[in-house]
PDB file of N, CA and C in Angstrom:
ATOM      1  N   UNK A   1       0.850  -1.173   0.000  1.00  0.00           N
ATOM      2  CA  UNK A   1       0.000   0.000   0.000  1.00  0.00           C
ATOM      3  C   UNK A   1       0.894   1.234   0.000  1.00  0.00           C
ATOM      4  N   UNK A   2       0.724   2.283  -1.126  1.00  0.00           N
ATOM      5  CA  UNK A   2       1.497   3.534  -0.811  1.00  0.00           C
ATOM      6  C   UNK A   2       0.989   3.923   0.337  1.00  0.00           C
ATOM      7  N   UNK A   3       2.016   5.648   0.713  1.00  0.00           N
ATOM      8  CA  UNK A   3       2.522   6.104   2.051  1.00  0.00           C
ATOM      9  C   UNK A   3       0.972   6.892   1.412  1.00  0.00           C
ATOM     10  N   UNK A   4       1.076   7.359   0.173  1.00  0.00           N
ATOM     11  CA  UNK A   4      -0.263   8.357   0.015  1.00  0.00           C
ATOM     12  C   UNK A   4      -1.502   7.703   0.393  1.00  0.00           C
ATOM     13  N   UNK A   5      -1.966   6.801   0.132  1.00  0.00           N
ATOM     14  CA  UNK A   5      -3.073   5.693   0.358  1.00  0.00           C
ATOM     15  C   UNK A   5      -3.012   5.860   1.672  1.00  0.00           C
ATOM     16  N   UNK A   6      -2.295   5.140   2.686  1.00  0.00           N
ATOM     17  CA  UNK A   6      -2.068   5.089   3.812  1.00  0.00           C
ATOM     18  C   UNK A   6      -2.776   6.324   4.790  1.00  0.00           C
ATOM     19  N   UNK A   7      -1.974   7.466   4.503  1.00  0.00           N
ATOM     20  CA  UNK A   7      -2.673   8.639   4.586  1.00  0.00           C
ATOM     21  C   UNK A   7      -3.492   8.907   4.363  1.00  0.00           C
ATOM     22  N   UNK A   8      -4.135   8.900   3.200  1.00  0.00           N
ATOM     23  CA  UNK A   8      -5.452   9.037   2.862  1.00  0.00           C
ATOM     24  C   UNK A   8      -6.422   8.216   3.803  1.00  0.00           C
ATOM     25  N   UNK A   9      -6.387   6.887   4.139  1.00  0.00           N
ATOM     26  CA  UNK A   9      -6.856   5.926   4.793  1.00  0.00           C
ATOM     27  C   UNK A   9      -6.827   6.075   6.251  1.00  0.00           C
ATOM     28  N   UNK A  10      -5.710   6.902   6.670  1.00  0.00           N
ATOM     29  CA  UNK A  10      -5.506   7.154   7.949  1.00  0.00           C
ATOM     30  C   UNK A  10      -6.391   8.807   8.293  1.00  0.00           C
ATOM     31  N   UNK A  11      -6.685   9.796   7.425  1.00  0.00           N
ATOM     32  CA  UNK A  11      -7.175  11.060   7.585  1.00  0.00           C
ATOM     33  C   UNK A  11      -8.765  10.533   7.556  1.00  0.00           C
ATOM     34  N   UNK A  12      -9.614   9.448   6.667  1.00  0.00           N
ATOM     35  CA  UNK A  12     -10.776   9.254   6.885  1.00  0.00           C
ATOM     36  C   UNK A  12     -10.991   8.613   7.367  1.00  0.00           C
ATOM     37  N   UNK A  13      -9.782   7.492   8.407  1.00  0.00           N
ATOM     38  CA  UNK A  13     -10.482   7.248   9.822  1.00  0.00           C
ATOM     39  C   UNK A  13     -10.665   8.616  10.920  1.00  0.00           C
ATOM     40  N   UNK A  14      -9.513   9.900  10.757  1.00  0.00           N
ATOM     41  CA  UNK A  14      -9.601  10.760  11.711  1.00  0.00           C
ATOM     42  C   UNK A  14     -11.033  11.296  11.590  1.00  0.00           C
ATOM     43  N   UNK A  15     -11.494  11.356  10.469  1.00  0.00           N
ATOM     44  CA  UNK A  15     -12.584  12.674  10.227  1.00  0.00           C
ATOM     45  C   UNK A  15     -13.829  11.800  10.614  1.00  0.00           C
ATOM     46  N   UNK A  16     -13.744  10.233  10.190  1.00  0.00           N
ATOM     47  CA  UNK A  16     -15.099   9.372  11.159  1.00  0.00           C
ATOM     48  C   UNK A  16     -14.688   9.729  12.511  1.00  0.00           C
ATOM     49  N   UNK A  17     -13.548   9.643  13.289  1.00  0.00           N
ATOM     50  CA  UNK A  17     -13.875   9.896  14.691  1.00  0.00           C
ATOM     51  C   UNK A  17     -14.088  11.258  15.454  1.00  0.00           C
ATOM     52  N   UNK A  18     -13.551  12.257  14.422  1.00  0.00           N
ATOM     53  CA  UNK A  18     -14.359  13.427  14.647  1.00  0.00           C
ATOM     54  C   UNK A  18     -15.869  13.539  14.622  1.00  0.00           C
ATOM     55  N   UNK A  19     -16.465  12.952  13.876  1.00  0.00           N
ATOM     56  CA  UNK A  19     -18.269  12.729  13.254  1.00  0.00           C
ATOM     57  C   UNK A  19     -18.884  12.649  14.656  1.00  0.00           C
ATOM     58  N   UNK A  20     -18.148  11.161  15.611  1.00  0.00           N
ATOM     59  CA  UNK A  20     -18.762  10.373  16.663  1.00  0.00           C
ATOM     60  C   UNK A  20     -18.645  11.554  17.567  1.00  0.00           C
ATOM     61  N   UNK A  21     -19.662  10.978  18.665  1.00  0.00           N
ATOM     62  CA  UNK A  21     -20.060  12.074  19.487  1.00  0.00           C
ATOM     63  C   UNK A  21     -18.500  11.594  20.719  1.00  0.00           C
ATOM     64  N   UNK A  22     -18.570  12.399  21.843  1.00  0.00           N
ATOM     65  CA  UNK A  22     -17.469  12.762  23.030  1.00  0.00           C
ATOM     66  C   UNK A  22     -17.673  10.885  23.330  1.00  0.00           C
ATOM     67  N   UNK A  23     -18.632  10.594  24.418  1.00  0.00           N
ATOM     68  CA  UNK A  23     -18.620   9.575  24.433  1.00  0.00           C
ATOM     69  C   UNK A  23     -18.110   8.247  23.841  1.00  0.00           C
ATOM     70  N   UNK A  24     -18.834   8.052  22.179  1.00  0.00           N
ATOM     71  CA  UNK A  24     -18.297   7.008  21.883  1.00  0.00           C
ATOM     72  C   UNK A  24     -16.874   7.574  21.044  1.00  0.00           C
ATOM     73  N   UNK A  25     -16.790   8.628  21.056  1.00  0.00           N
ATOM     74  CA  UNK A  25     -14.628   8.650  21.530  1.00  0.00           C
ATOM     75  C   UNK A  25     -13.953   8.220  22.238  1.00  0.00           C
ATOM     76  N   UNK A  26     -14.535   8.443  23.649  1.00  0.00           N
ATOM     77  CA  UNK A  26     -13.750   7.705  24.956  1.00  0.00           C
ATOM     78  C   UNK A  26     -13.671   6.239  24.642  1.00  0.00           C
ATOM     79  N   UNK A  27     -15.652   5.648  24.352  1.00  0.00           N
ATOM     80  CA  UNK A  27     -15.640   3.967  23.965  1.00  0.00           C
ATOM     81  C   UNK A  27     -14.383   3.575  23.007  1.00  0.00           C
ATOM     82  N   UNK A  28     -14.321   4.446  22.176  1.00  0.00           N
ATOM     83  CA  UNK A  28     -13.093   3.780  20.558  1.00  0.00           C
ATOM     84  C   UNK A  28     -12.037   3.910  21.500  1.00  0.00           C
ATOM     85  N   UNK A  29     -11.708   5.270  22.272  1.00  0.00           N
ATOM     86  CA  UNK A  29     -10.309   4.631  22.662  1.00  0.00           C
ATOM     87  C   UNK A  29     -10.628   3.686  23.773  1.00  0.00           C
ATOM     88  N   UNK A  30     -11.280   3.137  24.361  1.00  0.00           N
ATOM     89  CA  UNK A  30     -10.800   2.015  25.351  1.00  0.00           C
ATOM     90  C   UNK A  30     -10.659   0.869  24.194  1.00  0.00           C
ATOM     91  N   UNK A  31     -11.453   0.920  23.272  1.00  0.00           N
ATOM     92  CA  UNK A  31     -11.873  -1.064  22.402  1.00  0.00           C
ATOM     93  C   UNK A  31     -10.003  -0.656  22.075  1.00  0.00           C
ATOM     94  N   UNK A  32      -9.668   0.391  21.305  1.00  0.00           N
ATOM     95  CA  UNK A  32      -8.045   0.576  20.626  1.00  0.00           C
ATOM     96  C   UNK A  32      -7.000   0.170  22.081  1.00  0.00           C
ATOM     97  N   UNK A  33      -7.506   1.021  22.710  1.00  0.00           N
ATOM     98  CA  UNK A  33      -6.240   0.191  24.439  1.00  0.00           C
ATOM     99  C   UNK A  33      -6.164  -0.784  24.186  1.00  0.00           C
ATOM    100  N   UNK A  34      -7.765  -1.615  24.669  1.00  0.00           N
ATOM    101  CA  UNK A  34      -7.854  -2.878  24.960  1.00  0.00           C
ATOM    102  C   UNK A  34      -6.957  -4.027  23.899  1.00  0.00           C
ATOM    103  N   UNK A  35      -7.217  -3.755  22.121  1.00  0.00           N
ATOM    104  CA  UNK A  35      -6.909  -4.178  21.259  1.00  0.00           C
ATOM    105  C   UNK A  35      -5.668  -4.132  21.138  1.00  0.00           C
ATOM    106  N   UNK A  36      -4.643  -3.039  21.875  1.00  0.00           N
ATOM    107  CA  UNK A  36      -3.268  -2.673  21.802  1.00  0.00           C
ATOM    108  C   UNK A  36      -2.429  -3.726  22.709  1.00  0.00           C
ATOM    109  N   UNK A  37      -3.343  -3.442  23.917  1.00  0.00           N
ATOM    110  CA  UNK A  37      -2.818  -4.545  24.996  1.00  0.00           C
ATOM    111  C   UNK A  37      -2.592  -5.844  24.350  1.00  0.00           C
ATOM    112  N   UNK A  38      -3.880  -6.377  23.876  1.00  0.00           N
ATOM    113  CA  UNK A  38      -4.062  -7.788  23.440  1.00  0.00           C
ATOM    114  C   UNK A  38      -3.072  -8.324  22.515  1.00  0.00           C
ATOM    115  N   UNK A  39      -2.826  -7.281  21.560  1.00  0.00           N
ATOM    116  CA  UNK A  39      -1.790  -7.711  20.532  1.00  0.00           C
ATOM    117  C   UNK A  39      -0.210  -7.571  21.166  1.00  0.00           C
ATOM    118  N   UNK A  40      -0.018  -6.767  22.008  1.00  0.00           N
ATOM    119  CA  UNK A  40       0.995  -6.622  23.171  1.00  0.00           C
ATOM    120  C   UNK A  40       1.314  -7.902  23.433  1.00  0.00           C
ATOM    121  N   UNK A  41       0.046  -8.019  24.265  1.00  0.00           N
ATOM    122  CA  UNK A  41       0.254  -9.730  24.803  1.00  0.00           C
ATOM    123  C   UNK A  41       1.235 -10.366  23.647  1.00  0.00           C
ATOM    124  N   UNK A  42       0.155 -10.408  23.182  1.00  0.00           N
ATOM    125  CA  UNK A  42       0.091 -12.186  21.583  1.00  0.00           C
ATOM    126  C   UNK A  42       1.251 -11.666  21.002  1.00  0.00           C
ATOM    127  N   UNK A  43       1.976 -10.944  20.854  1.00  0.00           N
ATOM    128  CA  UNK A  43       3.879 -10.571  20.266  1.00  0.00           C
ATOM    129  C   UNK A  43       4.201 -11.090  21.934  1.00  0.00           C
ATOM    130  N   UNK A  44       4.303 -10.675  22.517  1.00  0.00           N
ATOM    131  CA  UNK A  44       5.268 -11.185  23.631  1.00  0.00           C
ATOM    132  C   UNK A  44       5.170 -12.904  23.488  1.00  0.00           C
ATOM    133  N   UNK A  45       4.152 -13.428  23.536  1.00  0.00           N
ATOM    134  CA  UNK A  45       4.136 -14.898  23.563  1.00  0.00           C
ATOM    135  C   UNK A  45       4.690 -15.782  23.015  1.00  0.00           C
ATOM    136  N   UNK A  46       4.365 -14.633  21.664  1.00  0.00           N
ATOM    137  CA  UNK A  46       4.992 -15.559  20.119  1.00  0.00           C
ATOM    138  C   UNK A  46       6.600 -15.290  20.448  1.00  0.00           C
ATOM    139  N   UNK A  47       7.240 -14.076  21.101  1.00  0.00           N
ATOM    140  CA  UNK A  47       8.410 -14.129  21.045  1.00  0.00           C
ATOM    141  C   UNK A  47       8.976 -14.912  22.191  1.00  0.00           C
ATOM    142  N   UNK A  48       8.552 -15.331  23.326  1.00  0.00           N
ATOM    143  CA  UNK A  48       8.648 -16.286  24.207  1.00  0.00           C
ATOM    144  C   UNK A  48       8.415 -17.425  23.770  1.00  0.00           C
ATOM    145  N   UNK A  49       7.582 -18.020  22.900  1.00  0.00           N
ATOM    146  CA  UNK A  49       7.894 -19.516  22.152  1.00  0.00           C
ATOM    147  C   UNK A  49       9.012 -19.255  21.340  1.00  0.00           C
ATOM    148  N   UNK A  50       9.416 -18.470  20.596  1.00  0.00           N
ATOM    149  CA  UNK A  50      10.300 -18.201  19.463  1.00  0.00           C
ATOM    150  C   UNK A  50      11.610 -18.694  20.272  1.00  0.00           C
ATOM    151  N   UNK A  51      12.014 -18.280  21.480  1.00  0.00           N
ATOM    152  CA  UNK A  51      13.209 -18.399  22.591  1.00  0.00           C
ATOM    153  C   UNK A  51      12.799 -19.820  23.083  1.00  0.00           C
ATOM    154  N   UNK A  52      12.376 -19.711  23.266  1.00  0.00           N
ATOM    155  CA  UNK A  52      12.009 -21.428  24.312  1.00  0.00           C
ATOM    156  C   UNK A  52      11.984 -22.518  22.754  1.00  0.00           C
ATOM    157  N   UNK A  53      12.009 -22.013  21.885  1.00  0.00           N
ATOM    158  CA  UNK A  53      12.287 -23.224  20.752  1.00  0.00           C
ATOM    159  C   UNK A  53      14.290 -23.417  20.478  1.00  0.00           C
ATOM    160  N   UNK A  54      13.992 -21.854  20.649  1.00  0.00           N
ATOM    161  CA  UNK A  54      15.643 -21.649  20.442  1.00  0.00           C
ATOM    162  C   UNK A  54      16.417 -22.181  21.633  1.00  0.00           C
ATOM    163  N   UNK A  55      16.096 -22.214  22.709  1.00  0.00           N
ATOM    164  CA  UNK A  55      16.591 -22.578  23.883  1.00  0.00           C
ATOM    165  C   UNK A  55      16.584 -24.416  23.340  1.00  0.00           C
ATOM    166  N   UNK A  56      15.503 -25.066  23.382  1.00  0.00           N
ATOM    167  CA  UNK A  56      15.471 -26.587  23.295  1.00  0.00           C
ATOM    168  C   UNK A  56      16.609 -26.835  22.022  1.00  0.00           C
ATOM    169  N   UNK A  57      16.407 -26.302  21.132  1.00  0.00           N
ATOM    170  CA  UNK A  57      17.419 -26.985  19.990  1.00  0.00           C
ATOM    171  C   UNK A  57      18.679 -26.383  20.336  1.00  0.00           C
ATOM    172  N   UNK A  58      19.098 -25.219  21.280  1.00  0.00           N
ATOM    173  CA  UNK A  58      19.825 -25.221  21.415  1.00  0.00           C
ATOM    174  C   UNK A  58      21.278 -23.900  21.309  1.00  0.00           C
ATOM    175  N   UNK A  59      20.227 -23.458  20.195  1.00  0.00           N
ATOM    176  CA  UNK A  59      20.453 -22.083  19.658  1.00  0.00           C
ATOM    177  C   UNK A  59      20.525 -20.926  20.982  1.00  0.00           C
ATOM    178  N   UNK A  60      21.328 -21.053  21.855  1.00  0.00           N
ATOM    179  CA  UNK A  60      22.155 -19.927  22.895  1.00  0.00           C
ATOM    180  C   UNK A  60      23.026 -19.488  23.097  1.00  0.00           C
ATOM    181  N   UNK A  61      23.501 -18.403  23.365  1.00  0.00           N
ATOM    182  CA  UNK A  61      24.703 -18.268  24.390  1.00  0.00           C
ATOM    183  C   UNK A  61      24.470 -18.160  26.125  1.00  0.00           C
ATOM    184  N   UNK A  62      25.409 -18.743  26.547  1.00  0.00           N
ATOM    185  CA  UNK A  62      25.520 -18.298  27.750  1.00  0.00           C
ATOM    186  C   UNK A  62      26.610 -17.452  28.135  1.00  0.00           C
ATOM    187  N   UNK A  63      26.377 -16.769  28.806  1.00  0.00           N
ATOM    188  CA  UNK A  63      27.831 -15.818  29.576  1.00  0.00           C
ATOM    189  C   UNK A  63      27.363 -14.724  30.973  1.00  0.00           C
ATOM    190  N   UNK A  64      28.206 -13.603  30.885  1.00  0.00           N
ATOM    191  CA  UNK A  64      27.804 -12.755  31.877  1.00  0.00           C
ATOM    192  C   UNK A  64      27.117 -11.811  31.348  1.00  0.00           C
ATOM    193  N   UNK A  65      26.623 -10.663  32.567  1.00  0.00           N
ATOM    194  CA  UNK A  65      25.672  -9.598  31.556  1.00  0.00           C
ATOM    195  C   UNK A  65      27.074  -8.787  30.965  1.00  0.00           C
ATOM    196  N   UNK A  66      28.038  -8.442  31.634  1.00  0.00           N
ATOM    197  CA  UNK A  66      29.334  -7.732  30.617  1.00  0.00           C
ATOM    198  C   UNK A  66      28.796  -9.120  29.161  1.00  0.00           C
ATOM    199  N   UNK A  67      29.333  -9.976  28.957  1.00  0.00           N
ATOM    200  CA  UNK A  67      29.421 -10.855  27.644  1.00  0.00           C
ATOM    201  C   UNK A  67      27.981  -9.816  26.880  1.00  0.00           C
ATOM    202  N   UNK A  68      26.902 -10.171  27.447  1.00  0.00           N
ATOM    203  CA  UNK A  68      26.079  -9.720  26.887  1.00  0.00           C
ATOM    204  C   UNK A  68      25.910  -8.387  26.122  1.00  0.00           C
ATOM    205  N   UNK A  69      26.329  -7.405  27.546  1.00  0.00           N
ATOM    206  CA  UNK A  69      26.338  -6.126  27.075  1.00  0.00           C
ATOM    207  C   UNK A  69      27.282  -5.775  25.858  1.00  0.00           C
ATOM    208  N   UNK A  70      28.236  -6.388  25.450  1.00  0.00           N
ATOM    209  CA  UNK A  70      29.196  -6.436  24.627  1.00  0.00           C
ATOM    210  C   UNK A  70      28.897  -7.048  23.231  1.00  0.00           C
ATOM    211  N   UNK A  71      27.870  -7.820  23.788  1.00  0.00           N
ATOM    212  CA  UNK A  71      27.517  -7.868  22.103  1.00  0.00           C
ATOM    213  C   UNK A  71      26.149  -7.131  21.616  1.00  0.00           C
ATOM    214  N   UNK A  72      25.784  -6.061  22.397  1.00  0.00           N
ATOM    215  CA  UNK A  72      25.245  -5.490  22.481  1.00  0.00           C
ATOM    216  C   UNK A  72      25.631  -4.534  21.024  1.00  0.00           C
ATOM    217  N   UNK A  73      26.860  -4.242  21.561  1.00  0.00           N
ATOM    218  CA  UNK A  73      27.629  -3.103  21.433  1.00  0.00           C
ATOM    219  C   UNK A  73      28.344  -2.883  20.178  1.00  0.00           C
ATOM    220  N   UNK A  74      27.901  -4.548  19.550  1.00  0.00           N
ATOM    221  CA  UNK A  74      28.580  -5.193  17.933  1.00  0.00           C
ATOM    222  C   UNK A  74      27.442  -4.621  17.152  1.00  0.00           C
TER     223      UNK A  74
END
């Protein structure tokens, strides 16, 4: 999808939530929290199986947090 589309797509969601009254503004932003959280969650999980697969086969390092911080730093 172009950046123009995008925009475009993103300015006539702004101008529907201008339309809605005060109220169901507050409602859209809690369902968008709520929906933010949720997908929050569900990436953390997926990246916690992603490690715990990598961990079983094996795919680690171990060391200190210096080791760590150092390859941080690569």
């Amino acid at each position: 999808m172009s950046q123009a589309l995008k925009t475009s797509l993103f300015q006539e969601a702004l101008n529907a939530i201008d339309a809605l009254s005060l109220d169901d503004q507050a409602a859209l932003i809690d369902v968008l929290n709520n929906r933010l959280k949720l997908r929050q969650r569900q990436q953390v999980v997926k990246e916690v199986r992603e490690v715990q697969q990598e961990y079983r086969e094996g795919k680690f390092k171990s060391g200190s947090v210096d080791d760590f911080l150092a390859e941080l730093d690569r």
